[in-house]
C-alpha atoms as a PDB file:
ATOM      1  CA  UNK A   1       0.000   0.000   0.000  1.00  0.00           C
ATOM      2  CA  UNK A   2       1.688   3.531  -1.272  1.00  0.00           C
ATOM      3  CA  UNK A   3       2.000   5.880   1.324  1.00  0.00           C
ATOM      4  CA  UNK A   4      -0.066   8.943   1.280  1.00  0.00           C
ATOM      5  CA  UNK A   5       2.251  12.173   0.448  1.00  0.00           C
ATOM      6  CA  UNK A   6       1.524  15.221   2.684  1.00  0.00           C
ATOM      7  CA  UNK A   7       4.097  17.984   1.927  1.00  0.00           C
ATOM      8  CA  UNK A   8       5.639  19.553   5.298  1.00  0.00           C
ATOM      9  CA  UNK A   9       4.352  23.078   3.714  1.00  0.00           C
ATOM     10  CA  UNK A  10       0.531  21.595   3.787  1.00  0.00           C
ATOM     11  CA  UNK A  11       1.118  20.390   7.586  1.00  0.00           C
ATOM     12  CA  UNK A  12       2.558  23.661   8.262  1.00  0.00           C
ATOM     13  CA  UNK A  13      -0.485  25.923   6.359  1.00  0.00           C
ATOM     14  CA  UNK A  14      -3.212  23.494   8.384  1.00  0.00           C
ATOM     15  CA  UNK A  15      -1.809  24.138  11.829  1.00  0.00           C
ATOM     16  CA  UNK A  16      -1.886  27.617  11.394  1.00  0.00           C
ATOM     17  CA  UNK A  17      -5.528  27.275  10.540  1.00  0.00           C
ATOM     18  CA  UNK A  18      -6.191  24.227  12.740  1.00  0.00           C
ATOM     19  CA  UNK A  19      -3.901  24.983  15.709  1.00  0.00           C
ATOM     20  CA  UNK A  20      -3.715  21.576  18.063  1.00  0.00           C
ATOM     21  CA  UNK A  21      -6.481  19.664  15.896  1.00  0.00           C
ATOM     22  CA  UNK A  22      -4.201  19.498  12.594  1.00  0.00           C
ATOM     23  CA  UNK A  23      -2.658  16.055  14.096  1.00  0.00           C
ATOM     24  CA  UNK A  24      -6.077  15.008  13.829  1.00  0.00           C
ATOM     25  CA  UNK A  25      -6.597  16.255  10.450  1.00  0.00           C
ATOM     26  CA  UNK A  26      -3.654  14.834   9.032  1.00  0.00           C
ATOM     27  CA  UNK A  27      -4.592  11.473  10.504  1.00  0.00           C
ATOM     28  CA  UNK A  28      -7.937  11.551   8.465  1.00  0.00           C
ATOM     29  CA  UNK A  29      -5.879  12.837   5.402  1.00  0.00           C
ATOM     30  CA  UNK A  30      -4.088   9.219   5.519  1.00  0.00           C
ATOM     31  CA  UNK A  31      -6.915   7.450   5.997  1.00  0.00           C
ATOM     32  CA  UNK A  32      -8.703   5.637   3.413  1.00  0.00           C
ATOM     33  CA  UNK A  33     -11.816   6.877   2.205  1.00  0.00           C
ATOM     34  CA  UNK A  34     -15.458   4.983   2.913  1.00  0.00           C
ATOM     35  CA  UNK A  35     -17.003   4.488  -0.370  1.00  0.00           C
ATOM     36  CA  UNK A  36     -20.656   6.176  -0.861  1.00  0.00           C
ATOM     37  CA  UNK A  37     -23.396   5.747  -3.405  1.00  0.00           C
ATOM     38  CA  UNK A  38     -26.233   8.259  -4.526  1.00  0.00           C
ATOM     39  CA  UNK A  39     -29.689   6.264  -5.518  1.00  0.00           C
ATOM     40  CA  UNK A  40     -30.599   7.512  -8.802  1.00  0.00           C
ATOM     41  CA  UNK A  41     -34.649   7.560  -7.522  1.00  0.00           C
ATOM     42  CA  UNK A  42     -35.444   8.549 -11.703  1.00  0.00           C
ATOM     43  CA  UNK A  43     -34.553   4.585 -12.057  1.00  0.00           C
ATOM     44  CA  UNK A  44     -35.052   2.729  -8.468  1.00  0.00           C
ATOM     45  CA  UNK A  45     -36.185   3.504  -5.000  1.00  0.00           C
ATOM     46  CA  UNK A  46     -33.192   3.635  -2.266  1.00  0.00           C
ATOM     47  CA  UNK A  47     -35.134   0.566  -0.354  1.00  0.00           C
ATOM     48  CA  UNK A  48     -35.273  -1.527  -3.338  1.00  0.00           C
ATOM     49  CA  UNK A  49     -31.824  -0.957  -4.631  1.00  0.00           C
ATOM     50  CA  UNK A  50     -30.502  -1.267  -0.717  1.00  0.00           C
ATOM     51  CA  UNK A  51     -32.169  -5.069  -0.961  1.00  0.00           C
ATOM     52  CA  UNK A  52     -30.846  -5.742  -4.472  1.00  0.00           C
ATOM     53  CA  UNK A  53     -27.372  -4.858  -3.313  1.00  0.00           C
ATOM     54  CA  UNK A  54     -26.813  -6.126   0.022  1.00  0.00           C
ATOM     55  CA  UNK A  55     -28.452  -9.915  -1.304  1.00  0.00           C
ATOM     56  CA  UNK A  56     -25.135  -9.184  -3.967  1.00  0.00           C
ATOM     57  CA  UNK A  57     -22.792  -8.917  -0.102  1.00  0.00           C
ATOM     58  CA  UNK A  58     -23.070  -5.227  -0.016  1.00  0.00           C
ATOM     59  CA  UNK A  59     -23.379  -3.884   3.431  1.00  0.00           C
ATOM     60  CA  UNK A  60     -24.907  -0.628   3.272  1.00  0.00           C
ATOM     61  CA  UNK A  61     -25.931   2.362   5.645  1.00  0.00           C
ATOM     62  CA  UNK A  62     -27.892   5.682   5.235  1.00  0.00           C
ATOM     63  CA  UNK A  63     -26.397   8.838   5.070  1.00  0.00           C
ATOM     64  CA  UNK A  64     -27.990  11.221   8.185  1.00  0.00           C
ATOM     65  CA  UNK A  65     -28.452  14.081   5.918  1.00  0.00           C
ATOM     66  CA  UNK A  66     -29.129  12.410   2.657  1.00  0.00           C
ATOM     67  CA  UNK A  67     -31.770   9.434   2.596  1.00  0.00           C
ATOM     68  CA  UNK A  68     -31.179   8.266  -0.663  1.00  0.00           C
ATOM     69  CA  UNK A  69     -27.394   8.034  -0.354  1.00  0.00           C
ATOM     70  CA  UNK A  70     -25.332   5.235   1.337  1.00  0.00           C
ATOM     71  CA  UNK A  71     -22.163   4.874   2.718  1.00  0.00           C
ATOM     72  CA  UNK A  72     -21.129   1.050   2.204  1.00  0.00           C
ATOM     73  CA  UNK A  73     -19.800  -0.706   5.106  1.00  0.00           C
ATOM     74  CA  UNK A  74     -18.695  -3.848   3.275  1.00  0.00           C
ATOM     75  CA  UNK A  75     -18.680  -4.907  -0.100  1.00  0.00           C
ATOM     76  CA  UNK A  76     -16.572  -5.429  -3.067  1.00  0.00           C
ATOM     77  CA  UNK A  77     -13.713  -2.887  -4.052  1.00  0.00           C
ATOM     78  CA  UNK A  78     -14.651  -2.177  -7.383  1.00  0.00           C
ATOM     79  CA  UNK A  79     -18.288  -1.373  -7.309  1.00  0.00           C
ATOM     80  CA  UNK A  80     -18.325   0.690 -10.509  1.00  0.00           C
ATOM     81  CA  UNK A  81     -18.044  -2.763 -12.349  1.00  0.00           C
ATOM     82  CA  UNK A  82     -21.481  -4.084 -10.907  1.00  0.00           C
ATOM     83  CA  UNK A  83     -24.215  -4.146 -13.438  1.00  0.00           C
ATOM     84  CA  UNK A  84     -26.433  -2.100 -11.178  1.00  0.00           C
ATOM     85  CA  UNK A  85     -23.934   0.648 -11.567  1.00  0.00           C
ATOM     86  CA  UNK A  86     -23.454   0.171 -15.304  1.00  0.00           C
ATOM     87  CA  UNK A  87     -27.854   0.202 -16.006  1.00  0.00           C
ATOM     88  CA  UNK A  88     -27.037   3.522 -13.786  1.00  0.00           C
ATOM     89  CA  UNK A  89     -29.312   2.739 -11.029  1.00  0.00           C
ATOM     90  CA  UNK A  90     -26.565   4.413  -8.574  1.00  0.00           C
ATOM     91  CA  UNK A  91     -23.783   6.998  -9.118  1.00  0.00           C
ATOM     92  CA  UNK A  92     -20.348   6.566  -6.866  1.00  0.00           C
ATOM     93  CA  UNK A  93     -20.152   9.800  -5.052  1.00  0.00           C
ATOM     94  CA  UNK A  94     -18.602  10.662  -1.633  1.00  0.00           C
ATOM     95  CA  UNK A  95     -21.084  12.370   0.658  1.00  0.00           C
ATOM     96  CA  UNK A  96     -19.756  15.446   0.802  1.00  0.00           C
ATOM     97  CA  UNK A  97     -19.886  16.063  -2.893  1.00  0.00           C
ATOM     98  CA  UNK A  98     -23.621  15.414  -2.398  1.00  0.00           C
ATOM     99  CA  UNK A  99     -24.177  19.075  -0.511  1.00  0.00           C
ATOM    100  CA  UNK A 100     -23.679  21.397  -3.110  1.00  0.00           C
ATOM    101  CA  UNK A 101     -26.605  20.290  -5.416  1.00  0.00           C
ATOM    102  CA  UNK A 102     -28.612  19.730  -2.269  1.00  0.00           C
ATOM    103  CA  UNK A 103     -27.913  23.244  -1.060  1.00  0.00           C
ATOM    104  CA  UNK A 104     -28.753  24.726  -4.285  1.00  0.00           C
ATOM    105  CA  UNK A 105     -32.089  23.014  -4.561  1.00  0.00           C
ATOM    106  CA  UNK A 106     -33.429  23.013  -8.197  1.00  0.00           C
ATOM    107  CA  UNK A 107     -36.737  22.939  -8.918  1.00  0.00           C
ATOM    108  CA  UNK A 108     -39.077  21.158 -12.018  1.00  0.00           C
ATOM    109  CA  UNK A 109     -39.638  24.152 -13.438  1.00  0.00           C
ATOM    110  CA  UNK A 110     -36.209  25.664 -13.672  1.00  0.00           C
ATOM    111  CA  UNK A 111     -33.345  26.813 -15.581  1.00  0.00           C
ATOM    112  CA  UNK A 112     -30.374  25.931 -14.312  1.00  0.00           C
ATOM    113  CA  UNK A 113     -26.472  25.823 -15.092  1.00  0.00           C
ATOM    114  CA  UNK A 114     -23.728  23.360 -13.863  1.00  0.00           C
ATOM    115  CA  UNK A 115     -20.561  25.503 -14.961  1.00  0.00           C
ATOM    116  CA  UNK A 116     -17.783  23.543 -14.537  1.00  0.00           C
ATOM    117  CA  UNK A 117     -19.418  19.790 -15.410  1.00  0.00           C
ATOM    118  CA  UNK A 118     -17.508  16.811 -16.176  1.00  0.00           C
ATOM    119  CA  UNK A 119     -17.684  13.941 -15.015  1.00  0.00           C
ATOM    120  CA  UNK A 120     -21.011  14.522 -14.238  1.00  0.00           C
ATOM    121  CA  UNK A 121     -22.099  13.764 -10.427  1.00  0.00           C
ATOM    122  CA  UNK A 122     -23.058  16.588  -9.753  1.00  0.00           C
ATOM    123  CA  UNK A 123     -24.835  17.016 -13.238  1.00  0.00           C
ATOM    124  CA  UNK A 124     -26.613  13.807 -13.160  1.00  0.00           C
ATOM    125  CA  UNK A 125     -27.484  14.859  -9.118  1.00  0.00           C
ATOM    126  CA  UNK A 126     -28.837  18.349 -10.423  1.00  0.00           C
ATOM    127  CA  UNK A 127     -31.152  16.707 -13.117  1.00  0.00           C
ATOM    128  CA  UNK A 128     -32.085  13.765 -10.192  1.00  0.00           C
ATOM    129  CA  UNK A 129     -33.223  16.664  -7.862  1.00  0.00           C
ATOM    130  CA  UNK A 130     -35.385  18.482 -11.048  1.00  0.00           C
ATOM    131  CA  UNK A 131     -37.006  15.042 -11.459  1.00  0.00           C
ATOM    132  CA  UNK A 132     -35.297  15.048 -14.914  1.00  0.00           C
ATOM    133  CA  UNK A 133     -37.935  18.341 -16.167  1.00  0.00           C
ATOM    134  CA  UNK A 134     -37.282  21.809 -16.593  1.00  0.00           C
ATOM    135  CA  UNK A 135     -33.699  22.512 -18.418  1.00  0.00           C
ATOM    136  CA  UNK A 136     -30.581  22.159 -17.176  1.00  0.00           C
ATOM    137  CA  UNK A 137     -27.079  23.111 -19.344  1.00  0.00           C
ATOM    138  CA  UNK A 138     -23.929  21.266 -18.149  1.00  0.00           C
ATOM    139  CA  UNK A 139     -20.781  23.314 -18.927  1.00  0.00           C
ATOM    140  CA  UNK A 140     -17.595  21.803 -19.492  1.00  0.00           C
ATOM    141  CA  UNK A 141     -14.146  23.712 -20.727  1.00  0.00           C
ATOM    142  CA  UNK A 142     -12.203  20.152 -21.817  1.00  0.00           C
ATOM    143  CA  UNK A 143     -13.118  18.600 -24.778  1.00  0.00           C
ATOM    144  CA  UNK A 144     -11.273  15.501 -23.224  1.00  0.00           C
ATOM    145  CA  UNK A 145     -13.985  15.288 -19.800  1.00  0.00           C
ATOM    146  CA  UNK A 146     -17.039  15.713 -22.214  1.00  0.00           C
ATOM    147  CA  UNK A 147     -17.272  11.535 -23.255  1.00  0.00           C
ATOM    148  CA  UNK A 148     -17.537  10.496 -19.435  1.00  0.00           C
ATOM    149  CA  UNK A 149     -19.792  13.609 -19.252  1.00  0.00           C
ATOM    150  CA  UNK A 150     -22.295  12.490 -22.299  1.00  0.00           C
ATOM    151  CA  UNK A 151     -21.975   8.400 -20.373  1.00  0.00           C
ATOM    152  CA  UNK A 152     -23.099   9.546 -16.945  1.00  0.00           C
ATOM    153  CA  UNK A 153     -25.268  11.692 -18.322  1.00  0.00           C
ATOM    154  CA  UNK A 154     -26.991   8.569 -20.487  1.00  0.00           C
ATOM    155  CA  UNK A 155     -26.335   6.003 -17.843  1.00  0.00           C
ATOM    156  CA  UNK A 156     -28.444   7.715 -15.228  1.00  0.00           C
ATOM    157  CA  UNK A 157     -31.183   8.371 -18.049  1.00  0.00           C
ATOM    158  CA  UNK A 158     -31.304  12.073 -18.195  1.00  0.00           C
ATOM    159  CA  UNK A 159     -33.151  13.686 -20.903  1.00  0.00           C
ATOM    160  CA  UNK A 160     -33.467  17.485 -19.759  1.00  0.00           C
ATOM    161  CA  UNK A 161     -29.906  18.089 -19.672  1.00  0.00           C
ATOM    162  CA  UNK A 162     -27.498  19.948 -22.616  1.00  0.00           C
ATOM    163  CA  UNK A 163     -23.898  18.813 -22.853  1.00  0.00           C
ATOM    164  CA  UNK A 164     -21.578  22.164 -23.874  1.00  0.00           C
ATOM    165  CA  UNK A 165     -18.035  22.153 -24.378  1.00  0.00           C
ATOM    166  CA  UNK A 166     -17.247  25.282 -23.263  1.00  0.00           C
ATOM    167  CA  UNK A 167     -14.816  28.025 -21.284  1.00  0.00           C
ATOM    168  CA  UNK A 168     -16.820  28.547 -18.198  1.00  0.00           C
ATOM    169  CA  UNK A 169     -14.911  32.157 -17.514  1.00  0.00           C
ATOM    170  CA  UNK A 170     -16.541  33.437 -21.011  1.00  0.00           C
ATOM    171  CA  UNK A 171     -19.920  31.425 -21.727  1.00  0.00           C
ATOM    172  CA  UNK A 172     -22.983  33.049 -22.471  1.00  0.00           C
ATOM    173  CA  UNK A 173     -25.406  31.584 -24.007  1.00  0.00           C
ATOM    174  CA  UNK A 174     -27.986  34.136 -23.983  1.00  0.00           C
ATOM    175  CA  UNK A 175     -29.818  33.352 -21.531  1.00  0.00           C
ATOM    176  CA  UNK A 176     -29.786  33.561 -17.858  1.00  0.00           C
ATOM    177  CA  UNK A 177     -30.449  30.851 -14.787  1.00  0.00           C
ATOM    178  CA  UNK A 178     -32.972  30.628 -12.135  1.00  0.00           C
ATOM    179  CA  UNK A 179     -30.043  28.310 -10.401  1.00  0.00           C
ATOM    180  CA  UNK A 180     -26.308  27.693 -11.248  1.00  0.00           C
ATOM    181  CA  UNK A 181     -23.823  25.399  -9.630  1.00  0.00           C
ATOM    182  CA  UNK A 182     -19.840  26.262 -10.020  1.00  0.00           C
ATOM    183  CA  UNK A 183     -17.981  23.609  -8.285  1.00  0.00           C
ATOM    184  CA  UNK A 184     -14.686  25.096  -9.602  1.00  0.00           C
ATOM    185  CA  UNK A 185     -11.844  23.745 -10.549  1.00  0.00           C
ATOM    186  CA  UNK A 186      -9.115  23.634  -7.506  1.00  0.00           C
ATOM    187  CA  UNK A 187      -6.207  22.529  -5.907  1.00  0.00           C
ATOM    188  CA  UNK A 188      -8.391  19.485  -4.645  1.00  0.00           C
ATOM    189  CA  UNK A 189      -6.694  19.091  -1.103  1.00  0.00           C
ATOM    190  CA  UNK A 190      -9.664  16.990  -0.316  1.00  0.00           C
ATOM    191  CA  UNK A 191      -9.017  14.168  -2.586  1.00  0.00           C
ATOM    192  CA  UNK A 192      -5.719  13.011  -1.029  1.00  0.00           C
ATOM    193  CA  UNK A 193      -8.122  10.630   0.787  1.00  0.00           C
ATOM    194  CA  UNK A 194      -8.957   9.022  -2.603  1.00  0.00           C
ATOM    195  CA  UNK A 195      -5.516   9.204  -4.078  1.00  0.00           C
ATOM    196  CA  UNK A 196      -2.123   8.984  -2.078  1.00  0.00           C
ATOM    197  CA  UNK A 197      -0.635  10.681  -4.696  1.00  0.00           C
ATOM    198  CA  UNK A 198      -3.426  13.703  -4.840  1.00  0.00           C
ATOM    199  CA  UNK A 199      -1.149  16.264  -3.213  1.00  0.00           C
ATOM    200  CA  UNK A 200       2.316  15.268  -4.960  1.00  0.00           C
ATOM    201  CA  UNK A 201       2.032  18.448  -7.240  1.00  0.00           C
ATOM    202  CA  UNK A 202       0.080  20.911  -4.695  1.00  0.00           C
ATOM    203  CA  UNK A 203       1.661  24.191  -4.002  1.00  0.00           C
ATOM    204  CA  UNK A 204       0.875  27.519  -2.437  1.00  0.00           C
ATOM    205  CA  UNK A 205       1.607  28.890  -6.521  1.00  0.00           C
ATOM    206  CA  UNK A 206      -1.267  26.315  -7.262  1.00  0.00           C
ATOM    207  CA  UNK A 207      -3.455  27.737  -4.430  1.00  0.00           C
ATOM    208  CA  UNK A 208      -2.715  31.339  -6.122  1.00  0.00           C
ATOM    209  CA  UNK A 209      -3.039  30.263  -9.784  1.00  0.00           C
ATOM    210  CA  UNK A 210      -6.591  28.475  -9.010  1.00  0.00           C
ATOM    211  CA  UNK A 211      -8.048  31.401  -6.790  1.00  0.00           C
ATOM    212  CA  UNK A 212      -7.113  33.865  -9.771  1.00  0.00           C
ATOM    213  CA  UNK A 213      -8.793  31.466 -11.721  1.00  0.00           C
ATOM    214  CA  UNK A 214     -11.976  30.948  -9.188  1.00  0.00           C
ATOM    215  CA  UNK A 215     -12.620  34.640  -9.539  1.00  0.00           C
ATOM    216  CA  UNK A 216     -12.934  35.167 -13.174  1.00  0.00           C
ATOM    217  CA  UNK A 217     -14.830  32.207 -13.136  1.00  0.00           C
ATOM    218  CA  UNK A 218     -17.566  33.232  -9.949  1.00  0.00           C
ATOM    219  CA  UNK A 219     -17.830  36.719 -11.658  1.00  0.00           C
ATOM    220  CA  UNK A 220     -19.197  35.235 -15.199  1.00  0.00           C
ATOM    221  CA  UNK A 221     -21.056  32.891 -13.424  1.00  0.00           C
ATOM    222  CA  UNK A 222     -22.613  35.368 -11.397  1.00  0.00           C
ATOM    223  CA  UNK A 223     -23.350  37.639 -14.522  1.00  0.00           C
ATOM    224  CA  UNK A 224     -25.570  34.605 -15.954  1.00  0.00           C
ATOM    225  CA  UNK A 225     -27.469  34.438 -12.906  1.00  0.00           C
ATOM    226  CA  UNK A 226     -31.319  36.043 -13.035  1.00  0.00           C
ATOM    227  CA  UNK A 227     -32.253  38.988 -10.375  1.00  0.00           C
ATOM    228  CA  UNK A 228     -33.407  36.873  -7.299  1.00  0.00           C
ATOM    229  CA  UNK A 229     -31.789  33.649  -8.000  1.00  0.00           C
ATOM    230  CA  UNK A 230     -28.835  31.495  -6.765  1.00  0.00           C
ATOM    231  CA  UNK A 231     -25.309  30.263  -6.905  1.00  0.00           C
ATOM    232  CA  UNK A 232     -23.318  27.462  -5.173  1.00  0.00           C
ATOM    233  CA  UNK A 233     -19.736  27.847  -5.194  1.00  0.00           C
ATOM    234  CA  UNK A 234     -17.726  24.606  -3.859  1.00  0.00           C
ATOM    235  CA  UNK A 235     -14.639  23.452  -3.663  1.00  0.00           C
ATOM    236  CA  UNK A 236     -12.990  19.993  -2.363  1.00  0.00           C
ATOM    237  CA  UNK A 237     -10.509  22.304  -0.721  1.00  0.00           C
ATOM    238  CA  UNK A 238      -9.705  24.243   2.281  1.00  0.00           C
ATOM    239  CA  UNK A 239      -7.641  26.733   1.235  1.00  0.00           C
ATOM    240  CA  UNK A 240      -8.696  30.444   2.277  1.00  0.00           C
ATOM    241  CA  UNK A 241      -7.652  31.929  -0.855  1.00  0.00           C
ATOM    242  CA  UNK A 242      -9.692  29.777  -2.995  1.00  0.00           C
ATOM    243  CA  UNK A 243     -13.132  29.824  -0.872  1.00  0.00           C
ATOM    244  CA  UNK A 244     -13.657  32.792   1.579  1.00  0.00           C
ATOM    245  CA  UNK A 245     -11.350  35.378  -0.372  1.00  0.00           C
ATOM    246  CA  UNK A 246     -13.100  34.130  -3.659  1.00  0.00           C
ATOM    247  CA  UNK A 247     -16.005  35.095  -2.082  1.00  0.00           C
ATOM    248  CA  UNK A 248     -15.096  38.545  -0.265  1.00  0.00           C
ATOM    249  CA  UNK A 249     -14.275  39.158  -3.635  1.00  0.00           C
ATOM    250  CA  UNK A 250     -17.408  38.405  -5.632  1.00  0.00           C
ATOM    251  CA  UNK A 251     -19.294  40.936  -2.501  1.00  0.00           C
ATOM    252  CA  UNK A 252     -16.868  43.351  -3.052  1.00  0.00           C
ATOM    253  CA  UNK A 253     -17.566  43.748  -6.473  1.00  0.00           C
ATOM    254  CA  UNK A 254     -20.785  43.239  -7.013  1.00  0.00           C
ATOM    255  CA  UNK A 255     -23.164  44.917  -4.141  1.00  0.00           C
ATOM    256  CA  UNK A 256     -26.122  42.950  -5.045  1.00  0.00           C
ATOM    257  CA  UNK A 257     -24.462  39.747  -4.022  1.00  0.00           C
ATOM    258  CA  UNK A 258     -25.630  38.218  -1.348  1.00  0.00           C
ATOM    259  CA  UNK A 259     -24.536  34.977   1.248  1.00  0.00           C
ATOM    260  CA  UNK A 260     -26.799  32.762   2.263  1.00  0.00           C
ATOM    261  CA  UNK A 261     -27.693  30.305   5.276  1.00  0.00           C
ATOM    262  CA  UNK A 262     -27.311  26.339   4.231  1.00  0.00           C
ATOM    263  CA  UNK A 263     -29.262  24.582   6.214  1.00  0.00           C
ATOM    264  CA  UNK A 264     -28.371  20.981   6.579  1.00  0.00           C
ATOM    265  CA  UNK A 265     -29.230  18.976   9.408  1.00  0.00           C
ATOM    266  CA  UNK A 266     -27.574  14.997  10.151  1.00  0.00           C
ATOM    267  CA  UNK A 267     -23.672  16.087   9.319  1.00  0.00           C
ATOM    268  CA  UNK A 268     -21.716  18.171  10.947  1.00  0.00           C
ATOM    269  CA  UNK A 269     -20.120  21.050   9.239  1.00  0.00           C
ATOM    270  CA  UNK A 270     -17.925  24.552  10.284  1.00  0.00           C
ATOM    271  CA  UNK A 271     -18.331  28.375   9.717  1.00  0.00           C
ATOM    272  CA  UNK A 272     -16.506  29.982   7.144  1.00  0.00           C
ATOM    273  CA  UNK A 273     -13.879  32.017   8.312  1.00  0.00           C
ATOM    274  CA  UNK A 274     -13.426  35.503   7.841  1.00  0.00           C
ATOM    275  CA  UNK A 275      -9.645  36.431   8.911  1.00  0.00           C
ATOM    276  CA  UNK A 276      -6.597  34.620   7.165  1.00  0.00           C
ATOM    277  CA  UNK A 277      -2.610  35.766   7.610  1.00  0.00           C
ATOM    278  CA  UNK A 278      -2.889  39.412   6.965  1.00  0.00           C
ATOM    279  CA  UNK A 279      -6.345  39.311   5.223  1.00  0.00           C
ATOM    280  CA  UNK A 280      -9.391  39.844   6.384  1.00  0.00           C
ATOM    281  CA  UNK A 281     -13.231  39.016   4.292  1.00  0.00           C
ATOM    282  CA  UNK A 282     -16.506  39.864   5.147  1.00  0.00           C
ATOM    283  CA  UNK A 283     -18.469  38.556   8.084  1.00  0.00           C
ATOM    284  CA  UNK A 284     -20.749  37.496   5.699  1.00  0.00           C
ATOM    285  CA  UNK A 285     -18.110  34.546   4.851  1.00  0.00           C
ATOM    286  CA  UNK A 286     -19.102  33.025   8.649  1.00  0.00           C
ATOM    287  CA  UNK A 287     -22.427  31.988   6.456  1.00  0.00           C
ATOM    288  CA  UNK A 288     -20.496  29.365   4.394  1.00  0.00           C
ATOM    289  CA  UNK A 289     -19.892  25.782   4.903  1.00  0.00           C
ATOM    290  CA  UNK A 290     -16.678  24.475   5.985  1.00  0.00           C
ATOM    291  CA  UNK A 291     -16.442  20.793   5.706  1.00  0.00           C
ATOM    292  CA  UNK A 292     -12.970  19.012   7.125  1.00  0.00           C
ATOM    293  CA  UNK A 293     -12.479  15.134   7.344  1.00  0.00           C
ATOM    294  CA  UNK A 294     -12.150  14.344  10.716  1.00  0.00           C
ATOM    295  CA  UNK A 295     -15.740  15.729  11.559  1.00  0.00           C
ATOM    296  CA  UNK A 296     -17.493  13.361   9.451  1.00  0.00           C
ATOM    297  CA  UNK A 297     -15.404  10.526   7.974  1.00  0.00           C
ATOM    298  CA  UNK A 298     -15.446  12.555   4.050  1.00  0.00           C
ATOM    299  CA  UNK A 299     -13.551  14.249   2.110  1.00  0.00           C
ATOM    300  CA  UNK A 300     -13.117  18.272   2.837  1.00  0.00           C
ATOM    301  CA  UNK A 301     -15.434  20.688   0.875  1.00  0.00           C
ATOM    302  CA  UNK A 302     -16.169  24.031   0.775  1.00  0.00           C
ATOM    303  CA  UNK A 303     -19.565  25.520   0.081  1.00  0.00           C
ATOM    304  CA  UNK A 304     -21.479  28.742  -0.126  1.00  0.00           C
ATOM    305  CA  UNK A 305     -25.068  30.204  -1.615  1.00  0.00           C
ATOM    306  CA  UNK A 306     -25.026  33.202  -2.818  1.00  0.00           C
ATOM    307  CA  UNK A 307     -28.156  35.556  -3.727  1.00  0.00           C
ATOM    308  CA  UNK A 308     -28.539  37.824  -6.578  1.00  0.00           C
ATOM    309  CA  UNK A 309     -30.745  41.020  -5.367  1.00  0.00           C
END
């Protein structure tokens, strides 16, 4: 088994921000990661796919906030080669993942955008929550992602969803959203517990390059969103600069942005914060949601609504 890698400059950013708990969090960063699955309920009710796959040896248990997601206890180590998974009656996703599309909350009726798409969880989760009606454009900037896009996207059976190959700091399609998702692109600190290897090229010049990149992209994304409708930003990272400042900095230009409250009851999860080195963001930061491993057993996340007034 390959040794996780953990740079000493990571351990020494996360007990600034952690203080005595970063043993803690380093000790979840080495552990492995519990495998979840999402129901798709368009195909199969959680119940009946729970008996299907636990009479296969699966051992499975509901998520507190989620009841159509399960975290398996036991069970095979390559579960995305069952045919259940295949006829896309489930979708692998860690739980954490799960909180952005439930925070944002599309509706049947609705317009919405997923701005930064591939592979398509999140996708495939938006168009599960609008009971596969209304519209919903999936956004992708690599033509290389947009195959395992299109496969989720069939797999699951979604038919009110438009595949677009397209930069996500520029697109415009004419129109503009009741709801958009942007679970930007990142340094992805939280996936170490997937791969050991996850943090071999991370950097504080990554963490820089991203959040430069996070804020063209939260500005456009923001510009395609109607008067009186909302955003999720996310990220499956922890880094200040590429969550709280990203957002200070979306409020500071734009004065008819506003946070809002995620409520989410069954998992636990952290204020934003609101003072980092020598910068400081807007109280209104405290209304994200900071998610680290060792409160739950997941991967770390970051997540915040915003309003459009």
């Amino acid at each position: 088994m390959q040794k996780t890698v953990i740079p000493r400059q990571f351990k020494e950013r996360y007990s600034r921000l952690l203080g005595q708990e970063n043993k803690l969090f380093l000790k979840f960063c080495e552990k492995k990661l519990k495998k979840t699955l999402r129901v798709n309920t368009l195909k199969i009710s959680p119940q009946k796919l729970k008996e299907i796959l636990e009479l296969k040896g699966l051992k499975l248990k509901k998520l507190g906030f989620c009841d159509y997601a399960f975290s398996v206890e036991e069970g095979p180590e390559r579960l995305g080669l069952m045919l259940e998974h295949e006829l896309g009656l489930f979708y692998l996703q860690e739980a954490s993942s799960l909180i952005p599309s439930i925070a944002l909350n599309p509706k049947e009726n609705e317009t919405v955008l997923d701005l930064a798409a591939a592979p398509g969880s999140k996708t495939t989760h938006l168009a599960q929550l609008m009971k596969n009606k209304g519209l919903l454009y999936a956004a992708d900037i690599s033509s290389d992602r947009i195959p395992s896009l299109k496969y989720n996207v069939e797999r699951m059976g979604i038919i009110n969803t438009v595949i677009i190959n397209a930069d996500a700091t520029k697109f415009n399609p004419g129109i503009q959203f009741d709801k958009i998702l942007l679970d930007a692109p990142c340094s992805s600190e939280g996936l170490v517990r997937k791969e050991w290897n996850a943090l071999s090229t991370w950097s504080e010049k990554l963490i820089f390059e991203k959040s430069g990149l996070q804020k063209k992209l939260i500005l456009n994304a923001f510009s395609l969103l109607k008067k009186g409708g909302e955003l999720v930003y996310s990220t499956c990272t922890l880094a200040p600069e590429e969550n709280e400042e990203v957002i200070d900095f979306l409020l500071k230009k734009k004065n008819n942005a506003r946070i809002e409250k995620i409520e989410l009851k069954g998992f636990k999860t952290r204020k934003g914060i609101t003072e980092w080195k020598e910068k400081k963001f807007s109280a209104e930061a405290e209304k994200a949601l900071r998610i680290y491993p060792q409160d739950n057993d997941t991967e770390a996340f970051f997540i915040a609504k915003i309003g459009k007034e």
